[in-house]
C-alpha atoms as a PDB file:
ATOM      1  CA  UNK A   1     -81.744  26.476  27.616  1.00  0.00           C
ATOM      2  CA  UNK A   2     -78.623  25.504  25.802  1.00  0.00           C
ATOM      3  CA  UNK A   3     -80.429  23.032  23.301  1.00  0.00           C
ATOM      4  CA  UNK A   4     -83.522  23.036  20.584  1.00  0.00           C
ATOM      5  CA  UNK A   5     -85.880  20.070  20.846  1.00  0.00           C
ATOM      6  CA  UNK A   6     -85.153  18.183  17.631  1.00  0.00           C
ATOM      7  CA  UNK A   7     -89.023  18.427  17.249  1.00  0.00           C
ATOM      8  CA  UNK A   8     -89.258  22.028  17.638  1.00  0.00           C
ATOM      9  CA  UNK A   9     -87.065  22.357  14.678  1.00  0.00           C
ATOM     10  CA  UNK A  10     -88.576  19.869  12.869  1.00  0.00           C
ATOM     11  CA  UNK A  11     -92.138  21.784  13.343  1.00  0.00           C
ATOM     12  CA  UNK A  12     -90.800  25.023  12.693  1.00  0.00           C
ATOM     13  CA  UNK A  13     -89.098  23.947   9.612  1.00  0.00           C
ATOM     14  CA  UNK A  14     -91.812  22.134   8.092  1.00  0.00           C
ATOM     15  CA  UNK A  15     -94.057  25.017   8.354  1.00  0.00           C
ATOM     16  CA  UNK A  16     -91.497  27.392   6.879  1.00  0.00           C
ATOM     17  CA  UNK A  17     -90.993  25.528   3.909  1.00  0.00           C
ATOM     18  CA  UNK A  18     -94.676  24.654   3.712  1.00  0.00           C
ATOM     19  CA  UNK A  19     -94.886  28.487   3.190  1.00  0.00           C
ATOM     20  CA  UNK A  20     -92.432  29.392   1.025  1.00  0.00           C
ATOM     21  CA  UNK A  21     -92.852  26.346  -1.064  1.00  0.00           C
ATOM     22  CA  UNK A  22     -95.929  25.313  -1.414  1.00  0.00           C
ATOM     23  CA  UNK A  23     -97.081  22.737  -3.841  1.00  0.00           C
ATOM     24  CA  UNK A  24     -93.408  23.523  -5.632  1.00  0.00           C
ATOM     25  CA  UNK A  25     -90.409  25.727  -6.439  1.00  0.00           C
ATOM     26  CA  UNK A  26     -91.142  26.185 -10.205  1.00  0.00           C
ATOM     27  CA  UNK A  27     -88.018  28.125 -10.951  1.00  0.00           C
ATOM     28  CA  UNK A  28     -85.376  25.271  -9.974  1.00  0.00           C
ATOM     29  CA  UNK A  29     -87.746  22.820 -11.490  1.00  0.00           C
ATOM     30  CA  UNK A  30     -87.776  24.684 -14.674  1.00  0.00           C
ATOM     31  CA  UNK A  31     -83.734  25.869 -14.738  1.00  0.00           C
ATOM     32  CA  UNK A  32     -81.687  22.763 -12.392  1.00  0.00           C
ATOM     33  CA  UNK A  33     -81.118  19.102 -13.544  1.00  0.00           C
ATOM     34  CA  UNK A  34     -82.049  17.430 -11.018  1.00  0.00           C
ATOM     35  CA  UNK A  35     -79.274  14.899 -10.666  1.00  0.00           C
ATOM     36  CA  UNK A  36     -76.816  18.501 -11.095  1.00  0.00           C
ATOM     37  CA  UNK A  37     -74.876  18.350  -8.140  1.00  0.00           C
ATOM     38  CA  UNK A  38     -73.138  21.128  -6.059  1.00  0.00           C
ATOM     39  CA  UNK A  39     -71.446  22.568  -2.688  1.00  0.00           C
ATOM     40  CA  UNK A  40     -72.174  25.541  -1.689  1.00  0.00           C
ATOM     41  CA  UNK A  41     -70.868  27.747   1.276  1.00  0.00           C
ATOM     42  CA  UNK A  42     -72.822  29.947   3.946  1.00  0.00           C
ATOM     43  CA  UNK A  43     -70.981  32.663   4.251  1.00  0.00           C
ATOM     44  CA  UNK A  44     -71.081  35.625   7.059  1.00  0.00           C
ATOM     45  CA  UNK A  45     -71.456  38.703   5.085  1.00  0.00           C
ATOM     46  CA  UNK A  46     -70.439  40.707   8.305  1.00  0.00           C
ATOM     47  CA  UNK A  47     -68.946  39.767  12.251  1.00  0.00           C
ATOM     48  CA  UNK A  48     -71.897  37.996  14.176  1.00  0.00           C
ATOM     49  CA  UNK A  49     -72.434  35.567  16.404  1.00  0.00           C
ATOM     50  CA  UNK A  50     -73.514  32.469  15.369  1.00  0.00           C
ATOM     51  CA  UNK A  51     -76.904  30.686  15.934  1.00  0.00           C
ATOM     52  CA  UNK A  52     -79.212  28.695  14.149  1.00  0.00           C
ATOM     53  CA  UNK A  53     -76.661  26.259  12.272  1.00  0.00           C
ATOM     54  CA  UNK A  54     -79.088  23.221  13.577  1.00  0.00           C
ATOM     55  CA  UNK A  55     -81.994  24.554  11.646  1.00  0.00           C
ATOM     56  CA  UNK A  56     -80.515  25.594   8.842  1.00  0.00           C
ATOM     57  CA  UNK A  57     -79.427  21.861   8.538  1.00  0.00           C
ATOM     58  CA  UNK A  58     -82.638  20.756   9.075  1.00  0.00           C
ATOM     59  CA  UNK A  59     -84.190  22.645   6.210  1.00  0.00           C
ATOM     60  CA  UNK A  60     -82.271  20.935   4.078  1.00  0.00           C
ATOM     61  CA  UNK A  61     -82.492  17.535   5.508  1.00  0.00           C
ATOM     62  CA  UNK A  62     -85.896  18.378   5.495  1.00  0.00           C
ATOM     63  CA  UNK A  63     -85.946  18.803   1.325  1.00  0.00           C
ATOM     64  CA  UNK A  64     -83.438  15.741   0.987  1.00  0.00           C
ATOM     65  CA  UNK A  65     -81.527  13.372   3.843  1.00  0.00           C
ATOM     66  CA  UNK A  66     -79.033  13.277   1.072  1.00  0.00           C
ATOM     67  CA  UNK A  67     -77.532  16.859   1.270  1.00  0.00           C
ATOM     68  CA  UNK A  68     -74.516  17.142   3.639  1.00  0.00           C
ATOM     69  CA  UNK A  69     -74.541  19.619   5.991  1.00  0.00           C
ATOM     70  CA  UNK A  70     -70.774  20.557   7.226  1.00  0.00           C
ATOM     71  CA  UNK A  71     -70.479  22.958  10.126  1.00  0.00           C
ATOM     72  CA  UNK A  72     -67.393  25.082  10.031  1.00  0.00           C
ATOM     73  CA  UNK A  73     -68.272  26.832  13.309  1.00  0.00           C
ATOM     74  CA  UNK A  74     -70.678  26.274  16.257  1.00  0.00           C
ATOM     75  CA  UNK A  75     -73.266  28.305  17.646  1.00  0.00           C
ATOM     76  CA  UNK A  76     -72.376  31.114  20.122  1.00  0.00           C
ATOM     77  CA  UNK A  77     -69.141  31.141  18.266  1.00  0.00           C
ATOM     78  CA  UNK A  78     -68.297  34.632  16.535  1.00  0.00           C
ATOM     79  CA  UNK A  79     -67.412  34.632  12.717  1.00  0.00           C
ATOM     80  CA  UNK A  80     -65.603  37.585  11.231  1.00  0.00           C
ATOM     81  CA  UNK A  81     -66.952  39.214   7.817  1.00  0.00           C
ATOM     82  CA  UNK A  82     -66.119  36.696   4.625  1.00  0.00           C
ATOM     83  CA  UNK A  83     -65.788  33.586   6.796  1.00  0.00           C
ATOM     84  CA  UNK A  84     -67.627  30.027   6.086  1.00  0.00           C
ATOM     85  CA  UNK A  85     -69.966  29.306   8.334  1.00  0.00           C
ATOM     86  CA  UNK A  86     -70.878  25.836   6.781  1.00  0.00           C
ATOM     87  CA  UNK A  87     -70.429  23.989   3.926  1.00  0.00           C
ATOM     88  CA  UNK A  88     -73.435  21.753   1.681  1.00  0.00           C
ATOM     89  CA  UNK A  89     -72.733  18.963  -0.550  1.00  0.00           C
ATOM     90  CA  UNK A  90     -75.794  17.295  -2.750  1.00  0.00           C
ATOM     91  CA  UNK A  91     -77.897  17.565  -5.506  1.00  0.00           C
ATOM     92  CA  UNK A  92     -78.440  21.475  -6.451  1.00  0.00           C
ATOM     93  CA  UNK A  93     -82.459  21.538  -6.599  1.00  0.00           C
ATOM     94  CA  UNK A  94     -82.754  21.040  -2.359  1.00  0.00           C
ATOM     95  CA  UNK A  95     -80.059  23.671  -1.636  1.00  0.00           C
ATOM     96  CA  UNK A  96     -81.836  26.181  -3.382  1.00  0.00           C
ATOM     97  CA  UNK A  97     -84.848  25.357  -2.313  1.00  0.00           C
ATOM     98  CA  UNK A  98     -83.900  25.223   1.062  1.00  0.00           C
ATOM     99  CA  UNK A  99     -81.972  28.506   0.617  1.00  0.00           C
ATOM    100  CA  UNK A 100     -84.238  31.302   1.511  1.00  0.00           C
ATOM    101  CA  UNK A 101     -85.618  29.504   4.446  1.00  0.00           C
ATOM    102  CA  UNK A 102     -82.351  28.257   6.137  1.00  0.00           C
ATOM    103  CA  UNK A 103     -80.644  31.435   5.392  1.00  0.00           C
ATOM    104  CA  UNK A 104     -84.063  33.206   7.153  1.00  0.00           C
ATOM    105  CA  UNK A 105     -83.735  30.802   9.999  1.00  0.00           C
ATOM    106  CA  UNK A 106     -79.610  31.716  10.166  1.00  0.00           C
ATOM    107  CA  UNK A 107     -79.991  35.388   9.944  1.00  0.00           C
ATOM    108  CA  UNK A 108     -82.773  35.889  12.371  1.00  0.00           C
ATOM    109  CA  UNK A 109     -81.569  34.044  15.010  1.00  0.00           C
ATOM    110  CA  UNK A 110     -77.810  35.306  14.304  1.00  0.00           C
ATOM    111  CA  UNK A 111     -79.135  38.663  15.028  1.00  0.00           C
ATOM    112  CA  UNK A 112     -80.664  38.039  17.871  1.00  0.00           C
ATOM    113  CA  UNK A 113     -77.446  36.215  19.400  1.00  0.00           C
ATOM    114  CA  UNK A 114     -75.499  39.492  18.303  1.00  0.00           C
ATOM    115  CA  UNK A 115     -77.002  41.989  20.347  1.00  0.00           C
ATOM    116  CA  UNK A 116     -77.356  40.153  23.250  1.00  0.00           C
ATOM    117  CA  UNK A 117     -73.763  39.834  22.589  1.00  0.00           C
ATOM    118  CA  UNK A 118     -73.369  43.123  22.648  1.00  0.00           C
ATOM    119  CA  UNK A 119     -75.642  43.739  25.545  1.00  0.00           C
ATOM    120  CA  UNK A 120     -74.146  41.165  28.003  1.00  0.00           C
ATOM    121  CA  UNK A 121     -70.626  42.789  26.990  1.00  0.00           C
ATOM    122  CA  UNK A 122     -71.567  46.086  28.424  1.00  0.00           C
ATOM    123  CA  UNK A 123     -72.858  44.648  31.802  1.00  0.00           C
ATOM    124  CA  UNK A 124     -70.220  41.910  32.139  1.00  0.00           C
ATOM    125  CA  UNK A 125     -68.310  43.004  35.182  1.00  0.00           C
ATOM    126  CA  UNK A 126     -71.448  44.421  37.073  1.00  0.00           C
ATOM    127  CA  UNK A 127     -72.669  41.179  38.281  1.00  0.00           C
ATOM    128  CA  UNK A 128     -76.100  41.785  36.462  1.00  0.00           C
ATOM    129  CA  UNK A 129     -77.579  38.856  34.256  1.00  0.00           C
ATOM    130  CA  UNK A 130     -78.970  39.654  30.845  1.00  0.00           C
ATOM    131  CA  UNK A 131     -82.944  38.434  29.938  1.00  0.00           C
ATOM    132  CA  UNK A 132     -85.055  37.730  27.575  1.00  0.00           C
ATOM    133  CA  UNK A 133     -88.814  38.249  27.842  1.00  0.00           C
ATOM    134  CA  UNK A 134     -91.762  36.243  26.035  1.00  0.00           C
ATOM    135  CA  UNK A 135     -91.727  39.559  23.863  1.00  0.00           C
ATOM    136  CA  UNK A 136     -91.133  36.907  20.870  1.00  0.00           C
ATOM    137  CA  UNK A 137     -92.665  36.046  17.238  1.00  0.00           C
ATOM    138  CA  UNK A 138     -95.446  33.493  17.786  1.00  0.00           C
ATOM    139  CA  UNK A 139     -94.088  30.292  16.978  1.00  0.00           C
ATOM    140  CA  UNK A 140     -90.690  30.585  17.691  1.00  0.00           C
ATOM    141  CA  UNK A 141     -90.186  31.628  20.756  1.00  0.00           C
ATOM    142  CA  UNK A 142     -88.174  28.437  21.952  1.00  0.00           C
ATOM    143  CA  UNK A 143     -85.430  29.076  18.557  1.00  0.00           C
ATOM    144  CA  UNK A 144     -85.262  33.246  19.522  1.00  0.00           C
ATOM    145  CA  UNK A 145     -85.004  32.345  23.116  1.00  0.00           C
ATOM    146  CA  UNK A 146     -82.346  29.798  22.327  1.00  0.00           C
ATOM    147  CA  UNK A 147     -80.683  32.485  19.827  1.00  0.00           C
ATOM    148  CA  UNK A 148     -80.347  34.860  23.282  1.00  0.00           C
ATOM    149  CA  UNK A 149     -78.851  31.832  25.335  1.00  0.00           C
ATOM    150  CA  UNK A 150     -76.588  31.244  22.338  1.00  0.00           C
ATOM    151  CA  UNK A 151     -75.306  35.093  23.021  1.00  0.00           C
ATOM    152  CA  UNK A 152     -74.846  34.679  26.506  1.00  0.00           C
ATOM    153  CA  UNK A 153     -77.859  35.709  27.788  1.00  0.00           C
ATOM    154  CA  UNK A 154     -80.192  34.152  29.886  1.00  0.00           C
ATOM    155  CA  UNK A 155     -83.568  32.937  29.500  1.00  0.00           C
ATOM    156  CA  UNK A 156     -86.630  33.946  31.598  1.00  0.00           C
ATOM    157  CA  UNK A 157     -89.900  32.053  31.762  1.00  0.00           C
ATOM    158  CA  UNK A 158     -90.781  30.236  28.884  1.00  0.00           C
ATOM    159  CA  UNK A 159     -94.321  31.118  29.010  1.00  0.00           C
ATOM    160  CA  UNK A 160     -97.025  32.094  31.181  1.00  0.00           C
ATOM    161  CA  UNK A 161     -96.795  27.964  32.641  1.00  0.00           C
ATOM    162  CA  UNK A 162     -93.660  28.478  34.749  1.00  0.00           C
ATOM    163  CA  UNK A 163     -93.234  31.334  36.602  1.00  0.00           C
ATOM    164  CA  UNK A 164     -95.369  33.792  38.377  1.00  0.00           C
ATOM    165  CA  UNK A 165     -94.887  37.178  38.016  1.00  0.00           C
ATOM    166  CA  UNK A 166     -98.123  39.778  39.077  1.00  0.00           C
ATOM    167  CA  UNK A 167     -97.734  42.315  36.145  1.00  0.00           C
ATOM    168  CA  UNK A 168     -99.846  45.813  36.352  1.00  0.00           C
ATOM    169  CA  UNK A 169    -103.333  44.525  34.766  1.00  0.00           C
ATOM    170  CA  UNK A 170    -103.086  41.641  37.335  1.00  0.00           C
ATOM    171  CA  UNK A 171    -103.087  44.221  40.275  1.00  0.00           C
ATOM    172  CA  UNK A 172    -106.105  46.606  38.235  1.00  0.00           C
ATOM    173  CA  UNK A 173    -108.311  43.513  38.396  1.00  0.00           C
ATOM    174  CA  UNK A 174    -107.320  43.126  42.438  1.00  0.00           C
ATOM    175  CA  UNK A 175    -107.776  47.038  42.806  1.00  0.00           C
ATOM    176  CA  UNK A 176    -111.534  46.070  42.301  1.00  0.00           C
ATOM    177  CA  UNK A 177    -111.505  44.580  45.985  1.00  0.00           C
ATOM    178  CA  UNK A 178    -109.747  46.851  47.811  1.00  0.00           C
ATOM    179  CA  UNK A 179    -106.124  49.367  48.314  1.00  0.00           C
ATOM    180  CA  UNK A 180    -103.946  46.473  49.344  1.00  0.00           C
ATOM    181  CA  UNK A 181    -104.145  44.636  45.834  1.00  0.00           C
ATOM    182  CA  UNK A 182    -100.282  43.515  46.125  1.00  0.00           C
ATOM    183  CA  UNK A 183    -100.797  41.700  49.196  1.00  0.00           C
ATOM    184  CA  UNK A 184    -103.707  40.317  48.127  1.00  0.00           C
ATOM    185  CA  UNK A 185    -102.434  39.369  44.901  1.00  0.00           C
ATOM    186  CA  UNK A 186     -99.552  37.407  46.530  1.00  0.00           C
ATOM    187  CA  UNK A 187    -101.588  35.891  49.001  1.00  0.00           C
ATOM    188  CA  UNK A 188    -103.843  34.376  46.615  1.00  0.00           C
ATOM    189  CA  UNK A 189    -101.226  32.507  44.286  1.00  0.00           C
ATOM    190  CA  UNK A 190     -99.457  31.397  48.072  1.00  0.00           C
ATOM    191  CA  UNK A 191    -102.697  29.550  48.748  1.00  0.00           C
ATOM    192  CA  UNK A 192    -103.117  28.236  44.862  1.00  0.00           C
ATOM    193  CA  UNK A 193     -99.583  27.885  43.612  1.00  0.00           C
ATOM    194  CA  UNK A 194     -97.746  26.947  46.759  1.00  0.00           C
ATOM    195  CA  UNK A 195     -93.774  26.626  46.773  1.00  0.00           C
ATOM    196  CA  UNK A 196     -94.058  28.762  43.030  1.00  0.00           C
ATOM    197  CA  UNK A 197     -91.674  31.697  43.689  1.00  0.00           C
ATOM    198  CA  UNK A 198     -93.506  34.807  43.652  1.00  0.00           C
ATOM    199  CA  UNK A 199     -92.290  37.922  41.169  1.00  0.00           C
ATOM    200  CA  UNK A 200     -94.220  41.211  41.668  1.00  0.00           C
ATOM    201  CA  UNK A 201     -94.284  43.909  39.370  1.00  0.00           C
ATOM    202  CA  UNK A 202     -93.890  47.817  40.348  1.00  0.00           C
ATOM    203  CA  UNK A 203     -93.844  51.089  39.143  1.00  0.00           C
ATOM    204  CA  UNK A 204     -93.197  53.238  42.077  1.00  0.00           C
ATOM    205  CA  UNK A 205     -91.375  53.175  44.909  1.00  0.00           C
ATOM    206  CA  UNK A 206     -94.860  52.715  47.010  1.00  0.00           C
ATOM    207  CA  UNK A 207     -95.707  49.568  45.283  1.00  0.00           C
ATOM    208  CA  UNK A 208     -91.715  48.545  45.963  1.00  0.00           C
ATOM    209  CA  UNK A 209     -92.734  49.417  49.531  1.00  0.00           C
ATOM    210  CA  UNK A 210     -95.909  46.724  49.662  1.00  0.00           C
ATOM    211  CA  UNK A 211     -94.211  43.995  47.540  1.00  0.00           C
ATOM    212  CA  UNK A 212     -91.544  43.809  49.841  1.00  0.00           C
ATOM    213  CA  UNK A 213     -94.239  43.713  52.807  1.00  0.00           C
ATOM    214  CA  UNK A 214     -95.863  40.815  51.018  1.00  0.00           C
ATOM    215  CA  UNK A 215     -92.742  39.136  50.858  1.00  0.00           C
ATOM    216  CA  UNK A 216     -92.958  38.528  47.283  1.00  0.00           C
ATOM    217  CA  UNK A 217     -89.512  36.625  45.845  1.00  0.00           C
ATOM    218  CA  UNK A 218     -88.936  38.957  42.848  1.00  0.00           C
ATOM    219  CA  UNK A 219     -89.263  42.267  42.407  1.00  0.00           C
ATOM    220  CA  UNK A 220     -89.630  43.887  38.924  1.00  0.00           C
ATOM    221  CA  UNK A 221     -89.201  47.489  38.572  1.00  0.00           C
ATOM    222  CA  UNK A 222     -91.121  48.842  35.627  1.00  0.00           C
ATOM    223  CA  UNK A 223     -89.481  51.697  33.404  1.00  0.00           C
ATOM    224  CA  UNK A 224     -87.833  53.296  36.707  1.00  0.00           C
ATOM    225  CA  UNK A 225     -84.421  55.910  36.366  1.00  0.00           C
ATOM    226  CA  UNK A 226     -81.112  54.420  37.771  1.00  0.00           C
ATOM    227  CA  UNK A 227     -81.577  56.804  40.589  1.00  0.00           C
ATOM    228  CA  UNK A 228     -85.118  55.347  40.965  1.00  0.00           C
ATOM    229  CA  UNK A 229     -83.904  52.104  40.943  1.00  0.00           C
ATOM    230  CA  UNK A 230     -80.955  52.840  43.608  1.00  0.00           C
ATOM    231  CA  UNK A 231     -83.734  54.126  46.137  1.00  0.00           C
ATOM    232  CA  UNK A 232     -85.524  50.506  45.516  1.00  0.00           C
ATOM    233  CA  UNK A 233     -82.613  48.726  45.942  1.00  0.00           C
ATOM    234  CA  UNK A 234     -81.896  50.332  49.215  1.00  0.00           C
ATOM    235  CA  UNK A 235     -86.084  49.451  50.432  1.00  0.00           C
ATOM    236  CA  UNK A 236     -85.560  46.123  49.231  1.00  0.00           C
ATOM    237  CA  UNK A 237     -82.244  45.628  51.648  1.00  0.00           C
ATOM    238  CA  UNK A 238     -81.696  42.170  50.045  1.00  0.00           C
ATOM    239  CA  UNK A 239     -85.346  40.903  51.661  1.00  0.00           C
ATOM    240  CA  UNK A 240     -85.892  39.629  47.596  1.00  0.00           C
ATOM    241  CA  UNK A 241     -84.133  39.547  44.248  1.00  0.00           C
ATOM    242  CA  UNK A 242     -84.674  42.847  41.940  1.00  0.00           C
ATOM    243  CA  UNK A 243     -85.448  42.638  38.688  1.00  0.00           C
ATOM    244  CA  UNK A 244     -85.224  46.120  36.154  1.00  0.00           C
ATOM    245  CA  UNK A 245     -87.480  45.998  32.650  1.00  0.00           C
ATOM    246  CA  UNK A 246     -88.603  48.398  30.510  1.00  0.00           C
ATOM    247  CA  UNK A 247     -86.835  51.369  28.269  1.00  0.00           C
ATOM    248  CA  UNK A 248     -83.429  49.313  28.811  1.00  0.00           C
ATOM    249  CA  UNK A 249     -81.473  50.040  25.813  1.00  0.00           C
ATOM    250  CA  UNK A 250     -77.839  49.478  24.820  1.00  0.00           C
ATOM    251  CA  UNK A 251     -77.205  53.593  26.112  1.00  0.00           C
ATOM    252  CA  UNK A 252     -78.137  53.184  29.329  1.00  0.00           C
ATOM    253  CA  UNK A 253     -77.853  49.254  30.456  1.00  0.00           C
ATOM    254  CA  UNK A 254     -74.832  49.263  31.855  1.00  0.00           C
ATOM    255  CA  UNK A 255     -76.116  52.489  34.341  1.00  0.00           C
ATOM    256  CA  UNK A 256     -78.976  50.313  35.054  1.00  0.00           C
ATOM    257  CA  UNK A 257     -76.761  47.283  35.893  1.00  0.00           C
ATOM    258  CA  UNK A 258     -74.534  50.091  38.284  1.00  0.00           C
ATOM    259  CA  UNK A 259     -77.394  50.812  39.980  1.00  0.00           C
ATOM    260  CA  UNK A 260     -78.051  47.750  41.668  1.00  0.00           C
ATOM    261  CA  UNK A 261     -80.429  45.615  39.246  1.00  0.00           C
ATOM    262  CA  UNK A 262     -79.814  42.063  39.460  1.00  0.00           C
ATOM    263  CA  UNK A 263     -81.016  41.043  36.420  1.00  0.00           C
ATOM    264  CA  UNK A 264     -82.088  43.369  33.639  1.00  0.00           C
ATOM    265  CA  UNK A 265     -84.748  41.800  31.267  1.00  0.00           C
ATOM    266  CA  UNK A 266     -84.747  43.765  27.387  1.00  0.00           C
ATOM    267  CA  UNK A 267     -87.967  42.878  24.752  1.00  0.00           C
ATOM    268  CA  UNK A 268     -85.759  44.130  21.855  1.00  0.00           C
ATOM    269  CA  UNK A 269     -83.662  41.670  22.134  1.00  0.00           C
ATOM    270  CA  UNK A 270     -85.951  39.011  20.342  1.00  0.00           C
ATOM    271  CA  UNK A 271     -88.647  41.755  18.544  1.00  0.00           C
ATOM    272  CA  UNK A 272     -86.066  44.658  17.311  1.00  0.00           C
ATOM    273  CA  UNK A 273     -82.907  42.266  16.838  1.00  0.00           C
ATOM    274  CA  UNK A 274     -81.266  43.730  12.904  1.00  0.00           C
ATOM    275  CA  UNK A 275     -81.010  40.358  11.064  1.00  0.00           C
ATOM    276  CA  UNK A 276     -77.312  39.356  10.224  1.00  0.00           C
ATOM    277  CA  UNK A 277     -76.045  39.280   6.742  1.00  0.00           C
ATOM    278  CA  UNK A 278     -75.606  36.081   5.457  1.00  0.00           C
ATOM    279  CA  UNK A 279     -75.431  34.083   2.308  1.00  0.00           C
ATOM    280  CA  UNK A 280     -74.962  31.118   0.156  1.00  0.00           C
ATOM    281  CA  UNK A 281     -73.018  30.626  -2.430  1.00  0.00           C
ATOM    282  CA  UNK A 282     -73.005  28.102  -4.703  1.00  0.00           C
ATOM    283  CA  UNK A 283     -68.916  26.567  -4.830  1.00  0.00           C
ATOM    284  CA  UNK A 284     -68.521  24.307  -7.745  1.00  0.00           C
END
């Protein structure tokens, strides 16, 4: 995903400002003319990589069509500490408004962008691709994954609608009718999802063993050492893709990516990402 739905943003935004807003923001009422007009400046308080210009725009588009929104840089782009990110011209009351929320929007997704930055930098001449996971704030989940495709990452399923993957309480539930709950497992979304590609989840080396025997497309291997994860990749032999999750932080990625994982999926990339510091400033 390299682009937001214009009406994703548009929902998202609208229920951002109907929270911090509400029926009014009495302070700029009560201090700002309202025909007082201004630019302002968003400014990058420290080096990040930009995402989330778009909605930030939108806010205040949102507030009043009038305000001009003038990117200086585009997303995925990195900005160095002190440097404009955009500039806004129009009537003071909707830029400050607007400012908590778009600034929100800016530094959220910013900082998600910046450590996948970070992480895809470590792994970059392994051959591994950097994931996301649906491990993402309810509502947003289409602007945090964009935010990690923004910092070179690349995005997983969306949701639970287009991809199968047979996690550990899937196979519990199959345990209930008998030992061979991988095969089974695989065999049943074969016969009701035909043509879907089939991802398996495993935690030992055993359940590597009877994924690969059910000829599942994907395996996952949950929270296993790199030297766990070498030993799978030698089972597996190429007979499916390999996928490592779980515990993957920025200390020991790039050992994960050595070992042989294809693609390396990390949660705390959208739900631990450190917000980037950023600002507006009024100009004039």
């Amino acid at each position: 995903m390299v682009k937001i739905d214009p009406a994703i943003i548009s929902d998202a935004v609208a229920r951002a400002l109907k929270e911090d807003v509400g029926t009014e923001d009495v302070t700029t009422l009560a201090v700002v003319p309202p025909n007082e007009a201004v630019e302002a400046a968003i400014v990058a308080k420290e080096e990040c990589v930009v995402a989330g210009l778009p909605v930030a725009d939108a806010v205040f588009a949102h507030l009043d069509p009038r305000v001009k929104f003038e990117a200086l840089v585009r997303d995925g782009s990195v900005v160095s500490r002190g440097e404009r990110m955009a500039l806004l011209h129009g009537y003071a009351s909707p830029i400050l408004t607007g400012e908590r929320v778009a600034l929100n929007f800016l530094q959220h997704l910013s900082g998600i962008a910046t450590l996948t930055r970070k992480v895809v930098d470590l792994v970059k001449d392994t051959g591994a691709t950097i994931l996301d996971t649906r491990k993402t704030m309810p509502g947003l989940r289409y602007l945090e994954k964009y935010a990690v495709a923004m910092g070179g990452g690349t995005n997983h399923r969306m949701g639970l609608f287009d991809r199968v993957l047979i996690k550990d309480n899937h196979l519990r539930i199959q345990l209930r009718y008998g030992a061979d709950a991988i095969a089974r497992a695989v065999a049943l979304v074969r016969e009701k999802r035909p043509g879907m590609p089939i991802e398996v989840e495993a935690d030992s080396i055993e359940a590597v063993e009877a994924a690969v025997d059910a000829k599942a497309d994907c395996i996952l291997l949950d929270n296993m050492t790199a030297d766990e994860i070498k030993e799978a990749v030698g089972l597996i032999n190429g007979r499916a893709s390999i996928e490592a999750s779980g515990g993957i932080t920025l200390e020991n990625v790039r050992e994960i990516a050595l070992a042989g994982a294809q693609f390396i999926s990390i949660g705390c990339l959208t739900h631990s990402a450190k917000a980037a510091d950023i600002s507006l400033d009024i100009l004039t």
